[in-house]
PDB file of N, CA and C in Angstrom:
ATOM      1  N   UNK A   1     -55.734-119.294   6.188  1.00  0.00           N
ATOM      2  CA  UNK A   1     -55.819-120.228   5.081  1.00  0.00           C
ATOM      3  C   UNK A   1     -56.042-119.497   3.766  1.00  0.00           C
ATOM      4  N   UNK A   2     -56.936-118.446   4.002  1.00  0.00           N
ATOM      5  CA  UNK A   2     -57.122-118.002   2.004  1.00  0.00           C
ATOM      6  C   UNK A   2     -55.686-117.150   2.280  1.00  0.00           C
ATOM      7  N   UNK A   3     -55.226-116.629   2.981  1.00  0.00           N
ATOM      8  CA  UNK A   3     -54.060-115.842   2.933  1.00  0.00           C
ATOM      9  C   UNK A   3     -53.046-116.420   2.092  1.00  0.00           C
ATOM     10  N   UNK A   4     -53.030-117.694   2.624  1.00  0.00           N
ATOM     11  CA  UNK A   4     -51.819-118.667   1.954  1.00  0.00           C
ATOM     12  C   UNK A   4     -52.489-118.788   0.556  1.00  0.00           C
ATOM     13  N   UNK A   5     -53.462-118.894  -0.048  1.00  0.00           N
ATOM     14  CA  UNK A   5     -54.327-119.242  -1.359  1.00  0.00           C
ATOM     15  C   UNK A   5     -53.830-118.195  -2.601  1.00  0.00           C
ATOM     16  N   UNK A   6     -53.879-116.750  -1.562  1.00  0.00           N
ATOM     17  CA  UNK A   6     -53.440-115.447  -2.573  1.00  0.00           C
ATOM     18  C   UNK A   6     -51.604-115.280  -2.496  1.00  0.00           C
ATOM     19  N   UNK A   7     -51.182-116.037  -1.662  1.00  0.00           N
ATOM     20  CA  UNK A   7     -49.727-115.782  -1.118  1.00  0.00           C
ATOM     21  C   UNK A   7     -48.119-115.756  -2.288  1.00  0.00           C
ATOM     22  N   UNK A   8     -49.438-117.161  -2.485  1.00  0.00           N
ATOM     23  CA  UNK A   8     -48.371-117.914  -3.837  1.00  0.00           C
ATOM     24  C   UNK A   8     -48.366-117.783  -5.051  1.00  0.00           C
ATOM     25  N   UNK A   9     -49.893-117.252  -5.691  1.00  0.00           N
ATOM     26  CA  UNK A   9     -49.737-116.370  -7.082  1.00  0.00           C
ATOM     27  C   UNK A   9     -49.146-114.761  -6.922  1.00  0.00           C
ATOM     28  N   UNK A  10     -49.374-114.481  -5.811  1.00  0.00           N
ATOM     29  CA  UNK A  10     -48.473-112.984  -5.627  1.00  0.00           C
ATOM     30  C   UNK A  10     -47.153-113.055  -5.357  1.00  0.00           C
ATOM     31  N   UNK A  11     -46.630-114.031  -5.196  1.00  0.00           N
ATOM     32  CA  UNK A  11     -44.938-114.476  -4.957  1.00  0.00           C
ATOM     33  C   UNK A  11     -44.662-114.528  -6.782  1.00  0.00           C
ATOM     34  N   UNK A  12     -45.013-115.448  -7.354  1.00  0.00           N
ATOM     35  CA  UNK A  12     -45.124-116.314  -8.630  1.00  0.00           C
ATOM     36  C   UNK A  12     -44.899-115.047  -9.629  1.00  0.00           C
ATOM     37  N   UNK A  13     -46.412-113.584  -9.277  1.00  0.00           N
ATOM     38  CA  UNK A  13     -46.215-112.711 -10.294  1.00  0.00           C
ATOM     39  C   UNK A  13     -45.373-111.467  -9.465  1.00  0.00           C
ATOM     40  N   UNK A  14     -44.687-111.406  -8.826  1.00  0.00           N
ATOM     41  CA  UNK A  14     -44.122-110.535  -8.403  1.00  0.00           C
ATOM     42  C   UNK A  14     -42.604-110.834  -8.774  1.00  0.00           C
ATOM     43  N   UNK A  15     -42.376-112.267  -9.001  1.00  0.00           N
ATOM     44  CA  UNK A  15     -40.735-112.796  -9.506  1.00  0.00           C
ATOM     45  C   UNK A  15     -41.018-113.039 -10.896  1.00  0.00           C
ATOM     46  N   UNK A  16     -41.790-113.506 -11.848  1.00  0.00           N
ATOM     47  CA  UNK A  16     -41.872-113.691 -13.052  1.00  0.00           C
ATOM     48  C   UNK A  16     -42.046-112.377 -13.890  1.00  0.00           C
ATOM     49  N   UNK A  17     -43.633-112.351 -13.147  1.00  0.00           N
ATOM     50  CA  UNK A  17     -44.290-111.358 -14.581  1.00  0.00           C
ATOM     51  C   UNK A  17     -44.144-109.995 -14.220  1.00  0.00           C
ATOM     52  N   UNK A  18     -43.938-109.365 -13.316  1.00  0.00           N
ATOM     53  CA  UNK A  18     -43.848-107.987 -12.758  1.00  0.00           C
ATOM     54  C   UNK A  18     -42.706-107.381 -13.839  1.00  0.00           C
ATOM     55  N   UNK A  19     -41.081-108.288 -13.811  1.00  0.00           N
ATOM     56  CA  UNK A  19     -39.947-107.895 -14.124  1.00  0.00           C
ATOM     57  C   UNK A  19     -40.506-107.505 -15.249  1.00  0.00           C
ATOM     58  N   UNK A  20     -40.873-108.493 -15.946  1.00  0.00           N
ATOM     59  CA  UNK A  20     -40.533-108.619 -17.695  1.00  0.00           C
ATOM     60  C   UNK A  20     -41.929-107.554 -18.112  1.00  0.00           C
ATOM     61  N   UNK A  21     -43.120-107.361 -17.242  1.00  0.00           N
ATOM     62  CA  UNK A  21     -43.808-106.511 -17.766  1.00  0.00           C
ATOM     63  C   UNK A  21     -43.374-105.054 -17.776  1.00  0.00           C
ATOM     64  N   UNK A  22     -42.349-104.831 -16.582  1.00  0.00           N
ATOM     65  CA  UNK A  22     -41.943-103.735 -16.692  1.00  0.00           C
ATOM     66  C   UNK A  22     -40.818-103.119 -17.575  1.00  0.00           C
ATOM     67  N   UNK A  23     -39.987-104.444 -17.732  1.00  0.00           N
ATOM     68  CA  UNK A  23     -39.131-104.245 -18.459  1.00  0.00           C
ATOM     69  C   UNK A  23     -39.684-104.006 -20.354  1.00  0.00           C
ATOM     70  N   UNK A  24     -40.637-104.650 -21.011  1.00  0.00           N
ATOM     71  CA  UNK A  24     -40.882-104.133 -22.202  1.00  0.00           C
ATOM     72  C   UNK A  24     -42.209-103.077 -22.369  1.00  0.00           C
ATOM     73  N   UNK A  25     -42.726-102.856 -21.156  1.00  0.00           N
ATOM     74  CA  UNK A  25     -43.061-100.901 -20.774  1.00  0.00           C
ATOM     75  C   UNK A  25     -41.673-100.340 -20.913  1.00  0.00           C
ATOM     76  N   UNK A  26     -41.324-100.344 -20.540  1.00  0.00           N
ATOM     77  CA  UNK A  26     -40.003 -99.408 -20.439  1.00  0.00           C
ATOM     78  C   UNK A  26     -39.141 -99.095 -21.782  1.00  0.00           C
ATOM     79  N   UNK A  27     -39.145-100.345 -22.183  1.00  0.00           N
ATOM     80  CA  UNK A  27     -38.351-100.403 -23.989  1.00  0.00           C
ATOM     81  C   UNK A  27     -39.473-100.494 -24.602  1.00  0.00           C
ATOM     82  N   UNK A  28     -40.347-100.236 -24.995  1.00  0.00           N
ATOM     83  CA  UNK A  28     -41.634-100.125 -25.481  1.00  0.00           C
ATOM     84  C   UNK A  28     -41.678 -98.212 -25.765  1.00  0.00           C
ATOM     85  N   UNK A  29     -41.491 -97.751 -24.647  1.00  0.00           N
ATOM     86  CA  UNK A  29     -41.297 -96.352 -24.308  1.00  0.00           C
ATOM     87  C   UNK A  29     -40.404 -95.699 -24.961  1.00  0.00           C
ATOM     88  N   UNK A  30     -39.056 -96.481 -24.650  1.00  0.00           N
ATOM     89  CA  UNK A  30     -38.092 -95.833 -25.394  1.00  0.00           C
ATOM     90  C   UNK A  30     -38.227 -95.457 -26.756  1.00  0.00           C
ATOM     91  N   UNK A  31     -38.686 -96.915 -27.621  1.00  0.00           N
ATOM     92  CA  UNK A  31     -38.678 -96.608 -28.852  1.00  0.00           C
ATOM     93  C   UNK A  31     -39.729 -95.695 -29.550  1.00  0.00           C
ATOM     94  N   UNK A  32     -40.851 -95.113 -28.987  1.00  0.00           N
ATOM     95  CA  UNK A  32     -41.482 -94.219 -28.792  1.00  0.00           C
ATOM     96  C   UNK A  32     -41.343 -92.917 -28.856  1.00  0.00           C
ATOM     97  N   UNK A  33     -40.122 -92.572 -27.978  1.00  0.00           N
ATOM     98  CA  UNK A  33     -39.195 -91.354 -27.885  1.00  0.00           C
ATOM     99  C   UNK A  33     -38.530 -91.406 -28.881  1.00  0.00           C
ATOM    100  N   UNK A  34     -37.660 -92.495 -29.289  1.00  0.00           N
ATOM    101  CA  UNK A  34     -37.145 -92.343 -30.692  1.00  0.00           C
ATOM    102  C   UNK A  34     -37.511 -91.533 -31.750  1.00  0.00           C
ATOM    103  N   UNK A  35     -38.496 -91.827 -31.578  1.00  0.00           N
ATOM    104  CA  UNK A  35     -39.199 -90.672 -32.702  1.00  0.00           C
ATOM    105  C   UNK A  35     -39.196 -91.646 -34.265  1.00  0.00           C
ATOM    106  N   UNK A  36     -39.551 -91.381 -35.542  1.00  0.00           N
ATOM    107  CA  UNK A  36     -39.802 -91.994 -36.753  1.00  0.00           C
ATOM    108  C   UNK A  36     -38.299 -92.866 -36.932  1.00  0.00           C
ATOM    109  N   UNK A  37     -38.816 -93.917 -37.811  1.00  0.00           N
ATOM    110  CA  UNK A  37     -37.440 -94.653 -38.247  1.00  0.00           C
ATOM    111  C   UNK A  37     -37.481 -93.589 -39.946  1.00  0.00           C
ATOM    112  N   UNK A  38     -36.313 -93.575 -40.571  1.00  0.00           N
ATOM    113  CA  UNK A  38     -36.128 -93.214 -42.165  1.00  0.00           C
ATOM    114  C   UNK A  38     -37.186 -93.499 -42.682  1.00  0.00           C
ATOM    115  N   UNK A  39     -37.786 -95.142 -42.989  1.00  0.00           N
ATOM    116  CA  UNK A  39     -38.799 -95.368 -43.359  1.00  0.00           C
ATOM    117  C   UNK A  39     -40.585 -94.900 -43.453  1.00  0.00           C
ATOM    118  N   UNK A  40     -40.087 -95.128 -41.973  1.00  0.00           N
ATOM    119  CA  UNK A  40     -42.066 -94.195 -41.993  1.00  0.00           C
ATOM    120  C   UNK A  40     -41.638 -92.595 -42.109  1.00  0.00           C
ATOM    121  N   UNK A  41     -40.357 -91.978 -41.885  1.00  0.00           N
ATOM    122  CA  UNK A  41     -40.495 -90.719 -41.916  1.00  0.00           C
ATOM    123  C   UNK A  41     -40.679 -90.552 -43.446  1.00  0.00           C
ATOM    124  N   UNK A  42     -39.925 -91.019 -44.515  1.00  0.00           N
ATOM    125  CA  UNK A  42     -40.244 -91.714 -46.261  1.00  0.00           C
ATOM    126  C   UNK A  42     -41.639 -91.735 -46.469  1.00  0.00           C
ATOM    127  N   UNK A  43     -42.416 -92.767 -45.861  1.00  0.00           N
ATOM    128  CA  UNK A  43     -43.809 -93.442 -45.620  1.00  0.00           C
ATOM    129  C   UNK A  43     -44.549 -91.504 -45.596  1.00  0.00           C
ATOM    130  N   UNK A  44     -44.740 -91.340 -44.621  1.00  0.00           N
ATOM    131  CA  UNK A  44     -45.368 -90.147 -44.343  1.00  0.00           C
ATOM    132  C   UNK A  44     -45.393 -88.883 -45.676  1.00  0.00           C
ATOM    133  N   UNK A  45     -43.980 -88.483 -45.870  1.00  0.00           N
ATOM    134  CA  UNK A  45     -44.099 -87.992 -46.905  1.00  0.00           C
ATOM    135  C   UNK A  45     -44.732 -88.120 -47.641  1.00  0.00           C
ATOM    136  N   UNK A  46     -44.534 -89.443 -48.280  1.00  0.00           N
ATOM    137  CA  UNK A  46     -45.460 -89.395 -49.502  1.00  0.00           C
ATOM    138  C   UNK A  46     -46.912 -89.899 -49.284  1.00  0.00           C
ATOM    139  N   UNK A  47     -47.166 -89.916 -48.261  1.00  0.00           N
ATOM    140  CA  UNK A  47     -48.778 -89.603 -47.848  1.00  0.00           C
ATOM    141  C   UNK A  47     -49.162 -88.029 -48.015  1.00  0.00           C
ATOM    142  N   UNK A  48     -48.222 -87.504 -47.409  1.00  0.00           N
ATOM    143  CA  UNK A  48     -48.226 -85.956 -47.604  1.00  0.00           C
ATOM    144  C   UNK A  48     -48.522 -85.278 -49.190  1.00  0.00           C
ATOM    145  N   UNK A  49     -47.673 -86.123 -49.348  1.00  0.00           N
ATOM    146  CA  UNK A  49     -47.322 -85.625 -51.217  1.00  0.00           C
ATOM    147  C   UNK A  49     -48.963 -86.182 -51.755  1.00  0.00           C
ATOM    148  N   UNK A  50     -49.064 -87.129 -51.626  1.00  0.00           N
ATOM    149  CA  UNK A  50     -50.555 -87.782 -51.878  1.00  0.00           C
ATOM    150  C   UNK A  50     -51.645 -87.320 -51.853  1.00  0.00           C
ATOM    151  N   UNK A  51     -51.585 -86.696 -50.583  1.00  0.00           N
ATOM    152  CA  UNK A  51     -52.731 -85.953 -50.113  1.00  0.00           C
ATOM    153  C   UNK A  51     -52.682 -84.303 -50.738  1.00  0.00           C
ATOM    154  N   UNK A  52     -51.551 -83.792 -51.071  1.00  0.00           N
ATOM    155  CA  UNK A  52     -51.965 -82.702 -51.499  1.00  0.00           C
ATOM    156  C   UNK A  52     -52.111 -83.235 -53.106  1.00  0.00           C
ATOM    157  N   UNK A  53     -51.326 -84.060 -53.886  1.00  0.00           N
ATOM    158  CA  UNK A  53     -52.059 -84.253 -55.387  1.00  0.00           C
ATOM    159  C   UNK A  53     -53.816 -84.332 -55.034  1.00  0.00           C
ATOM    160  N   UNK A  54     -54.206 -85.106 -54.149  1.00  0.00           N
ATOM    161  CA  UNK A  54     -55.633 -85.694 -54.283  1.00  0.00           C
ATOM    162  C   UNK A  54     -56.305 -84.056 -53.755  1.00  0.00           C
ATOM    163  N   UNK A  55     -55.848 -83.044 -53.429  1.00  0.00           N
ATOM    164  CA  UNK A  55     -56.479 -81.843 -53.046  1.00  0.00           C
ATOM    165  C   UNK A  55     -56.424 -81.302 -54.479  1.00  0.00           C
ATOM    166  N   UNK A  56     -55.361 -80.785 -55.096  1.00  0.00           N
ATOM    167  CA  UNK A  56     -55.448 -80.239 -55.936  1.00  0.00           C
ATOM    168  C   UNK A  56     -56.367 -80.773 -57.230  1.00  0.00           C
ATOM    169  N   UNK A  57     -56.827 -82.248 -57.155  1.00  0.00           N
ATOM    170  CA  UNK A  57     -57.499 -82.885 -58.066  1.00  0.00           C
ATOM    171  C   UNK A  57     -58.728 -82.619 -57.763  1.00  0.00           C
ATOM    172  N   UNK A  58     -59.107 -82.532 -56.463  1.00  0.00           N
ATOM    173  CA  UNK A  58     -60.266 -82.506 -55.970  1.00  0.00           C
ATOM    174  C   UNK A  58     -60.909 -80.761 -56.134  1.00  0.00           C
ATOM    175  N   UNK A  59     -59.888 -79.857 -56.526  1.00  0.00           N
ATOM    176  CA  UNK A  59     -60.226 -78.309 -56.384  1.00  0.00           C
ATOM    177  C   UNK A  59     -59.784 -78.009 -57.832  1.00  0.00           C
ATOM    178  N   UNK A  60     -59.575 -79.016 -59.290  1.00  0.00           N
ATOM    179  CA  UNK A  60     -59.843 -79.069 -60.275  1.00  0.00           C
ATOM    180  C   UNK A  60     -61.083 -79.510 -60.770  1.00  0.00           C
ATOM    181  N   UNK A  61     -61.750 -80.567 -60.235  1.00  0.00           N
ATOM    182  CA  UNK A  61     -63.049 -80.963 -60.407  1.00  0.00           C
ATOM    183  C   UNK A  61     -63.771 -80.239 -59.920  1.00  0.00           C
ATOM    184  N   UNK A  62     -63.965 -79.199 -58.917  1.00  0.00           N
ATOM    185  CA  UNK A  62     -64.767 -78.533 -58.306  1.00  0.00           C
ATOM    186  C   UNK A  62     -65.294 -77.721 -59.275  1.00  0.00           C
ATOM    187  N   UNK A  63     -63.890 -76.721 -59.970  1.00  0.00           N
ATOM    188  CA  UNK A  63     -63.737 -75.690 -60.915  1.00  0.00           C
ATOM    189  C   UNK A  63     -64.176 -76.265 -62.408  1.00  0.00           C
ATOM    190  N   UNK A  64     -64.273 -77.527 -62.489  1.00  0.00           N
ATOM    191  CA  UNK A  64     -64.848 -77.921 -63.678  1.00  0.00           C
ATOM    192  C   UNK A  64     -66.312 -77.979 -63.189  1.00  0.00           C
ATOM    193  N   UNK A  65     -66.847 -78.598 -62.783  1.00  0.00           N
ATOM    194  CA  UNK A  65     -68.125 -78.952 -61.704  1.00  0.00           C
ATOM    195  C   UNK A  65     -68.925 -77.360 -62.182  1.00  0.00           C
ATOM    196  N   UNK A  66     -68.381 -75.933 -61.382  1.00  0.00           N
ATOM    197  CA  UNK A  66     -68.508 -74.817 -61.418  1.00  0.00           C
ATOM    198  C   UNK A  66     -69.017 -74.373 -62.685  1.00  0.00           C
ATOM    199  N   UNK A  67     -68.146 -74.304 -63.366  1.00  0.00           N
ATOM    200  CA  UNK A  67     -68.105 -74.330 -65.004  1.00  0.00           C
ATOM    201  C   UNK A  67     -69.236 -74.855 -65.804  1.00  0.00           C
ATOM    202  N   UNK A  68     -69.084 -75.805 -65.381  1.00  0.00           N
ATOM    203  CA  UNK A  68     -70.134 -76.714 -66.481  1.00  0.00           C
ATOM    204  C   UNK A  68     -72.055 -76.750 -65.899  1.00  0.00           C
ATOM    205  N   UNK A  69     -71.859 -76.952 -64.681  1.00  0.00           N
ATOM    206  CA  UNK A  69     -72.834 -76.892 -63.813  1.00  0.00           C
ATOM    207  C   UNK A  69     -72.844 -76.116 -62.336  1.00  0.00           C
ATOM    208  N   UNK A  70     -73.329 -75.054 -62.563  1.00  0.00           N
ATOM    209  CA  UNK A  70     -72.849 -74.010 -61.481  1.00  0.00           C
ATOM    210  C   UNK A  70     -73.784 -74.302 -59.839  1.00  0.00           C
ATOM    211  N   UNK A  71     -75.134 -74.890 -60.869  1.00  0.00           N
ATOM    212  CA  UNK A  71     -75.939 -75.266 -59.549  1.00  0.00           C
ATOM    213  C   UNK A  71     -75.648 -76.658 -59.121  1.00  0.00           C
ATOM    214  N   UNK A  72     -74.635 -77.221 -58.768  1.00  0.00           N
ATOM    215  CA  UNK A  72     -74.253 -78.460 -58.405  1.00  0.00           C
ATOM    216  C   UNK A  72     -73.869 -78.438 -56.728  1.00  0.00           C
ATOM    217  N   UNK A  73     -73.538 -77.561 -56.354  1.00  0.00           N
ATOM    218  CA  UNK A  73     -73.223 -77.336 -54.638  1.00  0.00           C
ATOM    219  C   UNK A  73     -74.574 -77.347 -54.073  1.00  0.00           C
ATOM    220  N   UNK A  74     -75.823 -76.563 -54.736  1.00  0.00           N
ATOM    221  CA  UNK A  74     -76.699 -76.855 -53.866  1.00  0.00           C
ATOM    222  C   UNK A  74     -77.739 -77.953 -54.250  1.00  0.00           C
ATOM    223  N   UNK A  75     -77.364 -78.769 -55.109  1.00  0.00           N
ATOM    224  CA  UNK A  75     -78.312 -79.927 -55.018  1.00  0.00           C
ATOM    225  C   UNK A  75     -77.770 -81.088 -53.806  1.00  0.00           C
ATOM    226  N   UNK A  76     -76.347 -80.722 -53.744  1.00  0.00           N
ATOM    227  CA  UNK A  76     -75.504 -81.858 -53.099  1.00  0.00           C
ATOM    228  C   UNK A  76     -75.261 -81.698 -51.640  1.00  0.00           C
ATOM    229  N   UNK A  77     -75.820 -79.969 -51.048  1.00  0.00           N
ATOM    230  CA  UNK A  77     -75.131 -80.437 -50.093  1.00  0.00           C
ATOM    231  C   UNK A  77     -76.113 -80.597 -48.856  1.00  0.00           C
TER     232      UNK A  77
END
């Protein structure tokens, strides 16, 4: 009797939900391998580009920082 209880949701997800879960794992994957679309590979760049302006801004203020107030590294760090 419980045999039959578990029988019929394991029939149910073994023909419904098994397929289709495996099937968008699978294309889920693929596009993965794809590797970047144009866009985010675009996107990235100019994170890149971003991040080195915000370095070089950040190692201009330092050198001003230096300059003006030399004992400023060790109150701060």
């Amino acid at each position: 009797m419980d045999m039959d209880l578990l029988l019929a949701p394991l029939i149910i997800f073994m023909i419904f939900v098994a397929p289709i879960w495996l099937i968008l794992h699978y294309r889920s994957k693929s596009q993965v391998s794809q590797g970047l679309t144009e866009a985010e590979f675009k996107q990235l760049n100019d994170l890149i580009d971003t991040a080195d302006k915000m370095g070089q801004r950040i190692e201009t203020l330092e050198a001003i920082l230096d300059a003006e107030s030399p004992e400023w590294r060790q109150r701060h760090d």
